[in-house]
Protein backbone atom coordinates (compact mmCIF):
# COMPACT_ATOMS: atom_id res chain seq x y z
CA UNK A 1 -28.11 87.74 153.57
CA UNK A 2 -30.45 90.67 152.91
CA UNK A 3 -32.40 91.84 156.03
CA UNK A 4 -34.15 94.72 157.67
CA UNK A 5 -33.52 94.81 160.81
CA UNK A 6 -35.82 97.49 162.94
CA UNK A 7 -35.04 98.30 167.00
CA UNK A 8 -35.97 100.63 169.23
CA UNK A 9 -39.41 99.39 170.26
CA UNK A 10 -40.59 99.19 173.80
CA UNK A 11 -42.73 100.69 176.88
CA UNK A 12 -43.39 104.19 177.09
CA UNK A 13 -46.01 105.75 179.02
CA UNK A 14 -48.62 108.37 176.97
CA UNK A 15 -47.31 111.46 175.59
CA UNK A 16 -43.93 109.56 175.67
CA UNK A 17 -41.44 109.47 173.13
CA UNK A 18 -39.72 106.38 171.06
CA UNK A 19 -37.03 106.43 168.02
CA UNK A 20 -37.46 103.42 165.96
CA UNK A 21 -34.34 102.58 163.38
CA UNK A 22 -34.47 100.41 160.30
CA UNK A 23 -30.91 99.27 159.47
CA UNK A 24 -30.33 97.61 156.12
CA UNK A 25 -28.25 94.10 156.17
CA UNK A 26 -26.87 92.66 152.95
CA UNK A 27 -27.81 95.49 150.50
CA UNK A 28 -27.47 99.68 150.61
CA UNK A 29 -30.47 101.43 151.21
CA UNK A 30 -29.93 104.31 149.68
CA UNK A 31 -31.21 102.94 146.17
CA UNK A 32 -34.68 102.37 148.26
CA UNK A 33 -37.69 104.41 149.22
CA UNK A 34 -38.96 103.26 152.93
CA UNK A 35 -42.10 102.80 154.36
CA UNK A 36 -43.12 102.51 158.06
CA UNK A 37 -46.33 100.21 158.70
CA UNK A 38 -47.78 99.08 162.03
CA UNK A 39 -50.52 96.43 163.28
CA UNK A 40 -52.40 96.77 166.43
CA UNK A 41 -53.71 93.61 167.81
CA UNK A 42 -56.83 92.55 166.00
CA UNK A 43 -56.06 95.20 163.31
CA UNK A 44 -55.32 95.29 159.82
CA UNK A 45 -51.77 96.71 159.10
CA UNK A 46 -51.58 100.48 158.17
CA UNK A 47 -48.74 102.43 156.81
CA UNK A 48 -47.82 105.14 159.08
CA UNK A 49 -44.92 106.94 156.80
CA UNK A 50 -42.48 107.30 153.76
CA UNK A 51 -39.96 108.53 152.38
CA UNK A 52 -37.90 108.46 148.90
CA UNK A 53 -34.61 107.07 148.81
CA UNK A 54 -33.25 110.54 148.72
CA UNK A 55 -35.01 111.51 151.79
CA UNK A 56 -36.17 114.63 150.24
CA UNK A 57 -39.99 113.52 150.12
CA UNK A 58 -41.98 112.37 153.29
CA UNK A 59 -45.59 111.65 154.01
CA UNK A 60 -47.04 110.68 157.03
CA UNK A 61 -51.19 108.83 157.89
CA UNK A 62 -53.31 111.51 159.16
CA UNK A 63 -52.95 109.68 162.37
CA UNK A 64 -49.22 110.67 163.18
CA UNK A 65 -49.24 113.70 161.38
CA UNK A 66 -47.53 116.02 163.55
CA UNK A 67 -45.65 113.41 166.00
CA UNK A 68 -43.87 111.58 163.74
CA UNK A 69 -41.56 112.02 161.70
CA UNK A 70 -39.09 110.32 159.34
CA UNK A 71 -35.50 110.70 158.33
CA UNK A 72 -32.67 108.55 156.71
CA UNK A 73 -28.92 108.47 157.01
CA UNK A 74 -27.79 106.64 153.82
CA UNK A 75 -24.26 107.05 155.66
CA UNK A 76 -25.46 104.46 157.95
CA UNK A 77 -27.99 102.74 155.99
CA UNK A 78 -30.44 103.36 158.36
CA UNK A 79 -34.40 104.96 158.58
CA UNK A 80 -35.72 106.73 161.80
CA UNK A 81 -38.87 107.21 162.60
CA UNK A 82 -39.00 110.11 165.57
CA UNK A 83 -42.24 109.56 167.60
CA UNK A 84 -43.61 112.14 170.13
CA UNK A 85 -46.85 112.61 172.18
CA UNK A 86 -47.26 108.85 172.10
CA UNK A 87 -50.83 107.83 172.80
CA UNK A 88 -52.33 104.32 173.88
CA UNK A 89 -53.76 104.01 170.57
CA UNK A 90 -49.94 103.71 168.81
CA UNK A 91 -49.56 100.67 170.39
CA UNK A 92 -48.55 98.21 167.85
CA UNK A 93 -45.73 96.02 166.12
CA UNK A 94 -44.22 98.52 163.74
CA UNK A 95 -42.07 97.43 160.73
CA UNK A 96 -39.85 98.83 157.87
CA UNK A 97 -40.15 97.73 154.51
CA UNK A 98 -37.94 98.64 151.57
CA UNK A 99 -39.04 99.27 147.93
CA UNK A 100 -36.73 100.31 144.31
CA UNK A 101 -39.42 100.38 141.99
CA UNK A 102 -40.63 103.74 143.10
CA UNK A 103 -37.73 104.62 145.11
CA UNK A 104 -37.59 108.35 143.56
CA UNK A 105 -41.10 109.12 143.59
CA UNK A 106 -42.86 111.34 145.81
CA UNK A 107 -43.71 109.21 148.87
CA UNK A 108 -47.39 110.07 148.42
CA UNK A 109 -47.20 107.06 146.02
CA UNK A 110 -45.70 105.14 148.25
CA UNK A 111 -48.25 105.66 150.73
CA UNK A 112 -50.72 103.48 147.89
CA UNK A 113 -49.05 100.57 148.19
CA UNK A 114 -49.80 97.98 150.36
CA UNK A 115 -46.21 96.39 152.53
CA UNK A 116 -46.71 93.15 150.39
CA UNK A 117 -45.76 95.38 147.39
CA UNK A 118 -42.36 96.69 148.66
CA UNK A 119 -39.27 93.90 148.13
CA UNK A 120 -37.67 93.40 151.56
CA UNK A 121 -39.65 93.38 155.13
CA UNK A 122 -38.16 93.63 158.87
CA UNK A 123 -39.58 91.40 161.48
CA UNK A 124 -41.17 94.07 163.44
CA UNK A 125 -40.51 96.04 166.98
CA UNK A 126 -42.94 96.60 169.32
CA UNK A 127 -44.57 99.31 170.71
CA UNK A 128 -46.69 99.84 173.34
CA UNK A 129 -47.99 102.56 175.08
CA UNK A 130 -49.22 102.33 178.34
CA UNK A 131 -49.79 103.70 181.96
């Protein structure tokens, strides 16, 4: 069975740190570009970052730009997403979502399309932060 399966949600307080993982089920990752996404309560879902199957391209929402970041191990068919200096307004369900079509592209163009676009989707972790 082919899943995405993301961990590493939780409670942190501001300025806090979290590591999210995305771990492929079922399939390799490494012939898919990922994309990080998140929706607040209320809110529309917004990609937060990308990157190419390669790992060698990232891009990150103005938002997190700076205190995330994004990394891959195809070793362990897995995608991170590092984030620092938490704040109140990251609180959210985040998920993973995997795409081949533009796997190789620069993950600016990934950062156009929408997660209904991409071909597999976790369930989501949540994050919240919180004093």
């Amino acid at each position: 069975q082919v899943q995405l399966v993301e961990s590493g949600g939780g409670l942190v307080q501001p300025g806090g740190s979290l590591s999210l993982s995305c771990a492929g089920s079922g399939f390799t990752l490494d012939a898919y570009a990922i994309g990080w996404f998140r929706q607040a309560p209320g809110k529309e879902r917004e990609g937060v970052s990308y990157i190419s199957s390669s790992g060698g391209s990232t891009y990150y929402a103005d938002s997190v730009k700076g205190r995330f970041a994004i990394s891959r191990n195809n070793a362990k068919n897995t995608v991170y997403l590092q984030m620092n200096v938490l704040k109140p307004e990251d609180t959210a369900v985040y998920y993973c979502a995997a795409i081949s079509a533009v796997s190789a592209a620069p993950a600016k163009i990934l950062a156009t399309l929408k997660m209904d676009r991409y071909d597999y989707r976790g369930q989501g972790t949540r994050v919240t932060v919180s004093s």
